[in-house]
Protein backbone atom coordinates (compact mmCIF):
# COMPACT_ATOMS: atom_id res chain seq x y z
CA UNK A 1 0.00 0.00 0.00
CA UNK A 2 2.76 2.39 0.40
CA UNK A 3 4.25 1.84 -2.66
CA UNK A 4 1.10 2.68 -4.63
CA UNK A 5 1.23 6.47 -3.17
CA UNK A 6 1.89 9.11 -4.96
CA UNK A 7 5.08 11.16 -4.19
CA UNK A 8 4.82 15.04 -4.13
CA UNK A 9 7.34 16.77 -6.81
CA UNK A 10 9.54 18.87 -5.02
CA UNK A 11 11.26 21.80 -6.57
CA UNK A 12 14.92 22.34 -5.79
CA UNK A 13 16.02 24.50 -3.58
CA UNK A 14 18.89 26.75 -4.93
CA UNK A 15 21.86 27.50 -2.81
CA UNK A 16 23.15 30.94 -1.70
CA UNK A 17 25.75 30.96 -4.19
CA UNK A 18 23.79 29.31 -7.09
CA UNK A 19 20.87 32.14 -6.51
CA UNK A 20 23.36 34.91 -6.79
CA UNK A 21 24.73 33.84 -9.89
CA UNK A 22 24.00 35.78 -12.99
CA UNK A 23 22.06 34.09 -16.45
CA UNK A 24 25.11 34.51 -18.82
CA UNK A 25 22.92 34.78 -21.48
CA UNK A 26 21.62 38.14 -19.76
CA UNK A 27 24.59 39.32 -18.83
CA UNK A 28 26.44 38.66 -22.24
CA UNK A 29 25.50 41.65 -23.88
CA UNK A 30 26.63 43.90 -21.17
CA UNK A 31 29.68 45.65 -20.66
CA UNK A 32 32.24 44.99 -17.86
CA UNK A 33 32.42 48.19 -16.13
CA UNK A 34 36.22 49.41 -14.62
CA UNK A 35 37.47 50.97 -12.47
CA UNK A 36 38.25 54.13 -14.81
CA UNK A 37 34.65 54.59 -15.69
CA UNK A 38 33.69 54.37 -12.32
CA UNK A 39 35.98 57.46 -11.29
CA UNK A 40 34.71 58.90 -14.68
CA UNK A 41 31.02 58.83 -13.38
CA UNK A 42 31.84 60.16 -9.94
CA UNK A 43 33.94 62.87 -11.74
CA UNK A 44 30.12 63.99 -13.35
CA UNK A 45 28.25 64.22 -10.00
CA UNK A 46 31.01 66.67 -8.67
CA UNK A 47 30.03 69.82 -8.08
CA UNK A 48 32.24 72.55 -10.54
CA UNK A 49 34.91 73.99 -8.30
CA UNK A 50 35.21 78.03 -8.80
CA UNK A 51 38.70 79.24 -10.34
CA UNK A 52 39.05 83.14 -9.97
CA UNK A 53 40.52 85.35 -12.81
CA UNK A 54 43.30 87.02 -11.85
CA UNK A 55 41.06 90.55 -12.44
CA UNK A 56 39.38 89.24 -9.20
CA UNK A 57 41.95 88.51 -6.83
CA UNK A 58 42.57 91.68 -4.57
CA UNK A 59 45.00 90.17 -2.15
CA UNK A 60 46.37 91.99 0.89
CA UNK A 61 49.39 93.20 -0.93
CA UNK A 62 47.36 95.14 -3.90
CA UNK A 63 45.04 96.67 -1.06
CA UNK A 64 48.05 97.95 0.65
CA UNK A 65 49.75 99.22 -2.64
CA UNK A 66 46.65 101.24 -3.31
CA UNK A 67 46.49 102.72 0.20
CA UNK A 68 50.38 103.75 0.06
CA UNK A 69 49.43 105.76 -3.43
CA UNK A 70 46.61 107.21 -2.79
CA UNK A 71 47.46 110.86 -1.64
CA UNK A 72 44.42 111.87 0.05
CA UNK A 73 43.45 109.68 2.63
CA UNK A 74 40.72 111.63 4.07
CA UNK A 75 38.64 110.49 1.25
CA UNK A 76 38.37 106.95 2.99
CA UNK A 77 34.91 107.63 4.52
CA UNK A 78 33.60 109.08 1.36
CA UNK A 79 34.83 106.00 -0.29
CA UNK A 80 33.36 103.67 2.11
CA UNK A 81 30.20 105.14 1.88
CA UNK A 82 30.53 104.62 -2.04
CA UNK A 83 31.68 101.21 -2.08
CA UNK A 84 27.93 100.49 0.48
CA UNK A 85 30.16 100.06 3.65
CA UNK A 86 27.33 101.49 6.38
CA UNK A 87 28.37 104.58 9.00
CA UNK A 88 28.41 101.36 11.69
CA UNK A 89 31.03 100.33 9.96
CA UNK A 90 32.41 103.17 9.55
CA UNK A 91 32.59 103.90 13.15
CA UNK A 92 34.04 100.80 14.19
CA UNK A 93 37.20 101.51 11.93
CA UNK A 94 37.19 104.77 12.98
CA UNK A 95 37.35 104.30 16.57
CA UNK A 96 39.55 101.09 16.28
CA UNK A 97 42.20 102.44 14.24
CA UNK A 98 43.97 106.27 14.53
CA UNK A 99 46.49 106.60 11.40
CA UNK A 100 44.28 107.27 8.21
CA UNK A 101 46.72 104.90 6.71
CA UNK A 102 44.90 102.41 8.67
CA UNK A 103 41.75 103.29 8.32
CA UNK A 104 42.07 103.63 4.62
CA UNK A 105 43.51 100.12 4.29
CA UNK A 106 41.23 98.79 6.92
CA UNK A 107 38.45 99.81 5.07
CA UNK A 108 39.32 98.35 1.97
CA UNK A 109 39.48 94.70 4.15
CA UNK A 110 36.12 94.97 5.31
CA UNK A 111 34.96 96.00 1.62
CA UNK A 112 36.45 92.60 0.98
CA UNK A 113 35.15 90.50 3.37
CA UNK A 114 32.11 91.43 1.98
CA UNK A 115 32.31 90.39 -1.17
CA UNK A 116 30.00 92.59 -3.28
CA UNK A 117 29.41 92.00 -6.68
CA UNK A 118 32.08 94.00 -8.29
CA UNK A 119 35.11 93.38 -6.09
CA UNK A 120 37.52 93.11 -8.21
CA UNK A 121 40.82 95.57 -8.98
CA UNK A 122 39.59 96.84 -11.89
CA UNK A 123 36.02 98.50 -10.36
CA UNK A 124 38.11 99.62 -7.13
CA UNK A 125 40.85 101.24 -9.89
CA UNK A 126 38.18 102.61 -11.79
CA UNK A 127 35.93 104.21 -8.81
CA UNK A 128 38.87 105.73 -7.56
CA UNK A 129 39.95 107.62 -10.66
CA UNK A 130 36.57 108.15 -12.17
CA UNK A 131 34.38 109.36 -8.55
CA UNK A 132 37.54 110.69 -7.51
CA UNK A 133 39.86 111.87 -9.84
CA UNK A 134 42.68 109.97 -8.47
CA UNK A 135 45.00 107.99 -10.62
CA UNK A 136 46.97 105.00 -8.87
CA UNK A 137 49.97 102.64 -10.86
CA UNK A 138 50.57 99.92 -9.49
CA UNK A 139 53.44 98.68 -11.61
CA UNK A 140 56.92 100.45 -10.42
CA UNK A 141 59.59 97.78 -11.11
CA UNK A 142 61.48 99.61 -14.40
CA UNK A 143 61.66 102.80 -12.06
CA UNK A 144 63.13 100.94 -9.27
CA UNK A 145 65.39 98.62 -10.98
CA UNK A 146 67.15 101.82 -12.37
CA UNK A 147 67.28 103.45 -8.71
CA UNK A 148 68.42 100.68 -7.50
CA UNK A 149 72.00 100.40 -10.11
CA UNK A 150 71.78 103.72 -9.16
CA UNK A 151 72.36 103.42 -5.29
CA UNK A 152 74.07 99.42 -5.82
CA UNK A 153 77.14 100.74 -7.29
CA UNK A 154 78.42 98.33 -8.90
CA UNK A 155 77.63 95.90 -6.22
CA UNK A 156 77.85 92.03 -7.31
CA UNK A 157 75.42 90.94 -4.55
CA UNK A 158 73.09 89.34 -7.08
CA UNK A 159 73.04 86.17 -5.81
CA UNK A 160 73.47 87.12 -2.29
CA UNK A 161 70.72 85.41 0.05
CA UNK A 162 69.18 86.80 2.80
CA UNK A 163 70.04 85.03 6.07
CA UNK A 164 69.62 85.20 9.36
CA UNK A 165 71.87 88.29 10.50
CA UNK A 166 71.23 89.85 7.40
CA UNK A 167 67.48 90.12 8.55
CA UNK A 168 68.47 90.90 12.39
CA UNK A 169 70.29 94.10 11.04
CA UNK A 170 67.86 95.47 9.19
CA UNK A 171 65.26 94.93 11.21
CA UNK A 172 66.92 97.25 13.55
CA UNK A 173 66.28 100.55 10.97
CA UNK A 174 63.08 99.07 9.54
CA UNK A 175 61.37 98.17 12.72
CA UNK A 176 58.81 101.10 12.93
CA UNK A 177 57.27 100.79 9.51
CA UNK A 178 57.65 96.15 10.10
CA UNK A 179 53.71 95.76 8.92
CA UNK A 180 53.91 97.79 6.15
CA UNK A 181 56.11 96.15 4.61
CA UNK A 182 55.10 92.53 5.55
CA UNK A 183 51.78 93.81 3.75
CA UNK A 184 53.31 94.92 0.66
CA UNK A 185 55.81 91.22 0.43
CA UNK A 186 52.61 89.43 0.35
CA UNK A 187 52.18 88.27 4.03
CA UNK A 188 48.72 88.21 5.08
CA UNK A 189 47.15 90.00 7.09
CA UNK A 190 46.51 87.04 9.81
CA UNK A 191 49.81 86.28 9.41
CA UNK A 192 51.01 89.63 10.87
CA UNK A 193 48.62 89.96 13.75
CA UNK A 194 49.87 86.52 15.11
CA UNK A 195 53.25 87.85 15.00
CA UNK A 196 52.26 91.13 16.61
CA UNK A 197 50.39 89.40 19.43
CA UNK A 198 52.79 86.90 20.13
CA UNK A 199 56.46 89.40 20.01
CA UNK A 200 55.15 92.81 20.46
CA UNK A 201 54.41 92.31 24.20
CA UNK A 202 57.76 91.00 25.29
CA UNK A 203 60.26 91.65 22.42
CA UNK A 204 59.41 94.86 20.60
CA UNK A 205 59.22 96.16 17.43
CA UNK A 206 62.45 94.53 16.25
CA UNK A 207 61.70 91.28 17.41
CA UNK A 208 58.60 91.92 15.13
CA UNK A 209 60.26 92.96 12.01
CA UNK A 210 62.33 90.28 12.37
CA UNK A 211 59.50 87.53 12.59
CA UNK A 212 58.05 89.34 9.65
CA UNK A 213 61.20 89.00 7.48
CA UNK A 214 61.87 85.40 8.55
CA UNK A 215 58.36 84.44 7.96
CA UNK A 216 58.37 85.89 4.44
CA UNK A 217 62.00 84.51 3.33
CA UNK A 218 60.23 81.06 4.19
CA UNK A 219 57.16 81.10 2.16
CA UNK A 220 58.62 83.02 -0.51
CA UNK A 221 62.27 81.60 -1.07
CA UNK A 222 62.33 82.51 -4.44
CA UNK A 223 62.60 85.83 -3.71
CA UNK A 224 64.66 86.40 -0.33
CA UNK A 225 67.89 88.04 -1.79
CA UNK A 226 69.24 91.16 -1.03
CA UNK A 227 68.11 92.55 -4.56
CA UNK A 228 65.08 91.55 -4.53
CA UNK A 229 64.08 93.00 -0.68
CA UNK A 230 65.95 95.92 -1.82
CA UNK A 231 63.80 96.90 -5.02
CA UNK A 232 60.60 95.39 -3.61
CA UNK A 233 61.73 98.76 -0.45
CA UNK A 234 62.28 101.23 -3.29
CA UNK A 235 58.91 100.04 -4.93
CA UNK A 236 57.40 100.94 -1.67
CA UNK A 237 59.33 104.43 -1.24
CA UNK A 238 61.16 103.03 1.59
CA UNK A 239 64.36 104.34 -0.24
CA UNK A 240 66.26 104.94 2.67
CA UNK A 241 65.83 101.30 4.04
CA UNK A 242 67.14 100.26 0.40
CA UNK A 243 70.03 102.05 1.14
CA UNK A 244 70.84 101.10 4.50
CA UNK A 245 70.39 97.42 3.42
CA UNK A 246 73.14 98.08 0.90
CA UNK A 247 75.56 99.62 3.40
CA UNK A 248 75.33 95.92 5.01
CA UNK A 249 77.23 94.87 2.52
């Protein structure tokens, strides 16, 4: 009697690894992706990354250059007030800061930080001269290479590098004008209140120039010979530091 029952068809049960296995005759048509296309598709999904022109870079250094030339500094406020800096702001410089140097250049940050449409060196250029009547160049290297064969006599200190007691001794006669200068070599402006805060206090002014020159002959090595220091000075109309750097020698 058993034997005449009927027994139940039972459908195989796949395995893990059989069930994950793909039809080839699916997957024969398709492509093998690597791992190059992969990085190419993730390349499409990133977002664009934002490369300024060089016509919108106003770095500490240019700000500073245009503060130097411009000859009437009492303009700053009307400036400010032009460029939609508010009389709060206004105030706050004002009371913070006492040279108009600094107020003038301070000024010009904050216009920065702000970021308004147009900030760029050509619209602050062209406000300046065309609201103003004030004309600024900011290119002086031909004039100062010639002053400087001028005061070099004959010199051969070309290839001379600025080192360490080379930068103690002329931080001695260029102590009181240190941040001006660090501005116009390209440090930043962060850059020069941490030295400030951290030398002033104990060490002084010299301590502080030299900091500033140290600082700059390390991120800009390129550039830390006693030429180049001494034409960026005359550039600046620090001729007299120029010349005393050249007496070093």
């Amino acid at each position: 009697m058993f034997n005449d029952e009927k027994i139940p068809f039972v459908k195989p049960i796949r395995t893990r690894h059989q069930a994950i296995q793909p039809d080839e005759s699916r997957t024969a048509l398709k492509r093998k992706i690597s791992l190059d296309d992969e990085a190419d598709c993730c390349s499409k999904t990133k977002r664009p990354v934002f490369r300024a022109s060089h016509d919108s870079e106003l770095d500490d250094k240019a700000l500073w250059t245009i503060c130097s030339e411009y000859d009437s500094l009492h303009d700053w406020k009307s400036l400010a007030k032009y460029l939609t800096l508010s009389n709060q702001d206004i105030m706050l410089i004002e009371h913070k800061y006492d040279d108009l140097l600094e107020c003038f250049y301070q000024m010009l940050i904050r216009w920065r930080l702000r970021r308004p449409e147009n900030c760029n060196l050509s619209f602050l250029l062209n406000v300046i001269n065309q609201k103003f009547g004030k004309s600024i160049c900011l290119d002086k290297k031909k004039d100062a290479q010639q002053y400087f064969k001028l005061i070099s006599k004959k010199k051969s200190i070309d290839n001379i590098r600025l080192n360490e007691k080379v930068m103690w001794n002329a931080s001695d006669f260029m102590c009181e004008n240190w941040k001006s200068i660090g501005r116009f070599l390209g440090l930043k402006e962060t850059t020069l209140i941490q030295i400030e805060a951290k030398h002033l206090p104990i060490d002084g002014l010299r301590e502080c120039c030299y900091q500033m020159l140290l600082t700059w002959s390390q991120q800009y090595s390129y550039e830390a010979f006693v030429k180049d220091l001494s034409i960026k000075l005359i550039e600046m109309n620090f001729k007299y530091y120029a010349k005393k750097l050249l007496e070093i020698f």
